[in-house]
Protein backbone atom coordinates (compact mmCIF):
# COMPACT_ATOMS: atom_id res chain seq x y z
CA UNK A 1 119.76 54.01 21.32
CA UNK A 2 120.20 56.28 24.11
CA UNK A 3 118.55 56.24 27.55
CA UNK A 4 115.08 57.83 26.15
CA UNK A 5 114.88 55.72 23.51
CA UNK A 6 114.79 52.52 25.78
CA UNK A 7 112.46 53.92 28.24
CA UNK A 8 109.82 54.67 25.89
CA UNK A 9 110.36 51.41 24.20
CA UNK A 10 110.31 49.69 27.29
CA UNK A 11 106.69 51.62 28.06
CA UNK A 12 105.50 50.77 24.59
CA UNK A 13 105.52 46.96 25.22
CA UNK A 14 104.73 47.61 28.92
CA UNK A 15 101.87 49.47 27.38
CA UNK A 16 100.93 46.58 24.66
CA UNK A 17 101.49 43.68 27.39
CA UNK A 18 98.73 45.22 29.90
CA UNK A 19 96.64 45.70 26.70
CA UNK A 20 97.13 41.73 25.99
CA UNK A 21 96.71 40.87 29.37
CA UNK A 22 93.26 42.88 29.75
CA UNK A 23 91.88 40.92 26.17
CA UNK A 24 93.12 37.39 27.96
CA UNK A 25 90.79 38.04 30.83
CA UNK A 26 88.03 39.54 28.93
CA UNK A 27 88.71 36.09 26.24
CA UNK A 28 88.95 33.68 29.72
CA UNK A 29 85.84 35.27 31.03
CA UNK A 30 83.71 34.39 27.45
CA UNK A 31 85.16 31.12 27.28
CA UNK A 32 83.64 30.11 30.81
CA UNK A 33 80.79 31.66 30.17
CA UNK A 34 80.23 29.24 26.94
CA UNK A 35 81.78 26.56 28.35
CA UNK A 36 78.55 26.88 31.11
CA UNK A 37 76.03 27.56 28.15
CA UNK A 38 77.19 24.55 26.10
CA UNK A 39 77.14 22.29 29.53
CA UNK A 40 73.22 23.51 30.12
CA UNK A 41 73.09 22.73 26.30
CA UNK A 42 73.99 18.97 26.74
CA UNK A 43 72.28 18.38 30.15
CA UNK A 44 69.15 20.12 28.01
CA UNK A 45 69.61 17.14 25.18
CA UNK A 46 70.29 14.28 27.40
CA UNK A 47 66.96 15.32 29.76
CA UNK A 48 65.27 15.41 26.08
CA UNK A 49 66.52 12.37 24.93
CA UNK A 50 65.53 10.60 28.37
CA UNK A 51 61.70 12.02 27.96
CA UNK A 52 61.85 10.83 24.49
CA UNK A 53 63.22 7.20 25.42
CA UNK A 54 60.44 7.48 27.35
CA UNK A 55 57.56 8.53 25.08
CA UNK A 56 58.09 6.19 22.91
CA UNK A 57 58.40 3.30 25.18
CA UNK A 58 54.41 4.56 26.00
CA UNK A 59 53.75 5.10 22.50
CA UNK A 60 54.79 1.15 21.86
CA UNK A 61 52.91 0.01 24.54
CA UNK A 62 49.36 2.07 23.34
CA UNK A 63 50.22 0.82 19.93
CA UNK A 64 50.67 -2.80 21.47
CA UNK A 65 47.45 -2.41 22.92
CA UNK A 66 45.27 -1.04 20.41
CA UNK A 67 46.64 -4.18 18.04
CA UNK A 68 45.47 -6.17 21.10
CA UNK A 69 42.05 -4.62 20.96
CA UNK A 70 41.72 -4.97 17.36
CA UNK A 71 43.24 -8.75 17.38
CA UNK A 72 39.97 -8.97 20.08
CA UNK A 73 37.34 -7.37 18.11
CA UNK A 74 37.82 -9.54 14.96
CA UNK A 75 37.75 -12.51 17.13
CA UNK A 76 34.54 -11.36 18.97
CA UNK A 77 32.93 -10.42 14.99
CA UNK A 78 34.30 -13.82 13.77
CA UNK A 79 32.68 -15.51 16.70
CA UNK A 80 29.43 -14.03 16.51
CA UNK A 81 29.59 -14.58 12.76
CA UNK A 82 29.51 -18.08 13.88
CA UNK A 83 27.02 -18.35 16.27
CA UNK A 84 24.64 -16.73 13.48
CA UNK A 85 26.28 -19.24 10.62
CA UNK A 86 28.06 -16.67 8.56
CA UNK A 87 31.21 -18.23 6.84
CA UNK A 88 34.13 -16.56 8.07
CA UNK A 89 37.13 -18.03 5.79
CA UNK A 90 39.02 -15.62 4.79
């Protein structure tokens, strides 16, 4: 190879290395851009999973109550079936 030769080699991969180098950055710049979307992804789930932890705790304690009340209302129709002399064995 003469002197030619090695100079346009050398500029070839000169050439192809600033090429890589420019698709790293662009590749570094995506990957922290969805490494920020997939972080507001999980702190999106955990909030959900917090207000649904939460939902349901109040959905036990209506459900808790409206056995209460019904537990209630039998006992007030079984009493008054009492009073009035209705049998009430079940």
């Amino acid at each position: 190879m003469n002197k030619d030769n090695l100079q346009y080699a050398f500029e070839t991969q000169q050439s192809i290395n600033d090429r890589n180098t420019d698709i790293i950055g662009t590749l570094t710049s995506e990957i922290t851009a969805l490494r920020v979307k997939i972080q507001d992804k999980e702190n999106t789930i955990a909030a959900l999973g917090a207000t649904n932890r939460k939902l349901k705790n109040d959905l036990d304690k209506c459900m808790d109550r409206i056995h209460s009340d019904d537990v209630e209302t039998a006992n007030i129709e079984k009493n008054f079936k009492n009073f009035i002399g209705e049998s009430t064995n079940n």
